[in-house]
Every structure is written in structure tokens, then in C-alpha cells.
C-alpha atoms as a PDB file:
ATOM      1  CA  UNK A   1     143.837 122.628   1.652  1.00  0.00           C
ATOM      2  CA  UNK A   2     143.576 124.492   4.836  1.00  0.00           C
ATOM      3  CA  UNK A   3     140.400 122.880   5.870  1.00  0.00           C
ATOM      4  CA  UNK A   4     141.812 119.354   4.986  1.00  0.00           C
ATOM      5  CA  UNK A   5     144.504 119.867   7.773  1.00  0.00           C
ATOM      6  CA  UNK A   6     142.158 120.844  10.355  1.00  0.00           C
ATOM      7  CA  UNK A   7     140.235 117.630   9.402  1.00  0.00           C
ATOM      8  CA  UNK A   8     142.858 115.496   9.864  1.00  0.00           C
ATOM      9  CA  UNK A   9     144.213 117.144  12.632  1.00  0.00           C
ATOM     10  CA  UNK A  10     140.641 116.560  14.113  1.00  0.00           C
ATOM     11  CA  UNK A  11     140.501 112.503  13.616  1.00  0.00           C
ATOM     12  CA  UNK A  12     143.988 112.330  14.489  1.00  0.00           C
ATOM     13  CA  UNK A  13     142.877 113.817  18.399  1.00  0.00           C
ATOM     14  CA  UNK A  14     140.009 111.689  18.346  1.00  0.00           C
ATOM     15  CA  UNK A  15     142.000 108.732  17.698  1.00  0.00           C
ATOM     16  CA  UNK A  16     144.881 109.348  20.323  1.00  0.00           C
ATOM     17  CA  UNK A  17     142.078 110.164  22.493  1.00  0.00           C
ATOM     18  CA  UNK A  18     140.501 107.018  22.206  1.00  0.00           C
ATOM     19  CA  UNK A  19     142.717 104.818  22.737  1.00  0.00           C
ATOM     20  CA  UNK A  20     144.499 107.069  25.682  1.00  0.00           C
ATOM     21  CA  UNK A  21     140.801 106.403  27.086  1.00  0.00           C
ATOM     22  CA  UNK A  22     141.175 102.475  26.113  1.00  0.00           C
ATOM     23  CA  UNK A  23     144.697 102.096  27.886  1.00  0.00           C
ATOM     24  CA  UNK A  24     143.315 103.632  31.258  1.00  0.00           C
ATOM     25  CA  UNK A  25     140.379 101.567  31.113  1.00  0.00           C
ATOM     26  CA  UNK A  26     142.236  98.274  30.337  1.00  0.00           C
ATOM     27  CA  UNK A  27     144.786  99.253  32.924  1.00  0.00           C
ATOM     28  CA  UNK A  28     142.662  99.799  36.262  1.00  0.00           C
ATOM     29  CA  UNK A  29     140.263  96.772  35.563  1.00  0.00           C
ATOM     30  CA  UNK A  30     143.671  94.804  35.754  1.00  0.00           C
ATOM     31  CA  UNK A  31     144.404  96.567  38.787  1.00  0.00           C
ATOM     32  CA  UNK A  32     141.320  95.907  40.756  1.00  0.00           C
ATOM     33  CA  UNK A  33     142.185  93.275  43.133  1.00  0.00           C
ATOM     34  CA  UNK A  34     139.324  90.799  43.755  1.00  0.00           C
ATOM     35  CA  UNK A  35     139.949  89.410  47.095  1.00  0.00           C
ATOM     36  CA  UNK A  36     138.740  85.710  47.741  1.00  0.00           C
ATOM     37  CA  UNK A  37     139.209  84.568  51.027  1.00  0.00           C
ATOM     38  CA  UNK A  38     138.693  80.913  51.273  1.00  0.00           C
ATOM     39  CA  UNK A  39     138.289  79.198  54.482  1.00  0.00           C
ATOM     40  CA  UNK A  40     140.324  76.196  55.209  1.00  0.00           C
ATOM     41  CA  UNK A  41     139.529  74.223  58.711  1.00  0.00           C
ATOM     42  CA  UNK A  42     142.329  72.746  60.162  1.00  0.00           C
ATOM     43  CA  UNK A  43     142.069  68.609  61.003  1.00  0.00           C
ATOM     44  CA  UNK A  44     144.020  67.272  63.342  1.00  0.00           C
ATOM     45  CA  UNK A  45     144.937  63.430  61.487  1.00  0.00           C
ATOM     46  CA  UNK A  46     143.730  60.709  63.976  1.00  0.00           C
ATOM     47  CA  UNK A  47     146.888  58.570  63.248  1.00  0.00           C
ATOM     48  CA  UNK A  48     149.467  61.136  64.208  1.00  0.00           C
ATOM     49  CA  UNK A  49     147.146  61.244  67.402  1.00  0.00           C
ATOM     50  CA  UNK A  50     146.988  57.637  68.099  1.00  0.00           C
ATOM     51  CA  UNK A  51     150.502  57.395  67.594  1.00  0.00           C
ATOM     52  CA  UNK A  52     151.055  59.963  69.779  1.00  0.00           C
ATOM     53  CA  UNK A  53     149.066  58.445  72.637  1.00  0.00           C
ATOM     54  CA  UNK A  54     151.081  55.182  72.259  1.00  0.00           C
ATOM     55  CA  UNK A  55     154.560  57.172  72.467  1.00  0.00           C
ATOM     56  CA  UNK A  56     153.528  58.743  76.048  1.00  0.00           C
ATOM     57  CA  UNK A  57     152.056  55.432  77.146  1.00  0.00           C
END
């Protein structure tokens, strides 16, 4: 009986331990934070400029 408790005691470690290992692993590839920088050129609309040329003319 004595050695029954020792092998459940054993499992039961193994399990905790596994899934204490699971939870940090899930938890910092959430946390890594991909960075995507995305480069947006800035247009100056041709209208707005016309319009403006006709306003200081």
C-alpha cells in the first residue's frame, strides 16, 4: 500500500509539472510582441492643391 502512494504521488508531480511547464510556455509565446512596421507615404491630393492655388489667385 505504501508503494502505491509513492506511485501516485509520483504521476501526480509529473502531471502538475507538466502542465506548470505548458502554462509558461503558452503564456510568453503570447507575450512576444512581433513588431510590423508598415510604411505609409504620405500624398498630397492634387485637388485640395488646385483648389488651393485658385483661393490665393
Amino acid at each position: 500500500m505504501k508503494n502505491l502512494y509513492k506511485i501516485i504521488t509520483l504521476f501526480a508531480i509529473i502531471f502538475i509539472t507538466g502542465i506548470f511547464v505548458t502554462v509558461i510556455t503558452v503564456n510568453s509565446s503570447l507575450n512576444k510582441f512581433e513588431s510590423q512596421e508598415k510604411t505609409v507615404e504620405v500624398q498630397k491630393d492634387t485637388l485640395y492643391l488646385l483648389k488651393a492655388e485658385k483661393k490665393t489667385v
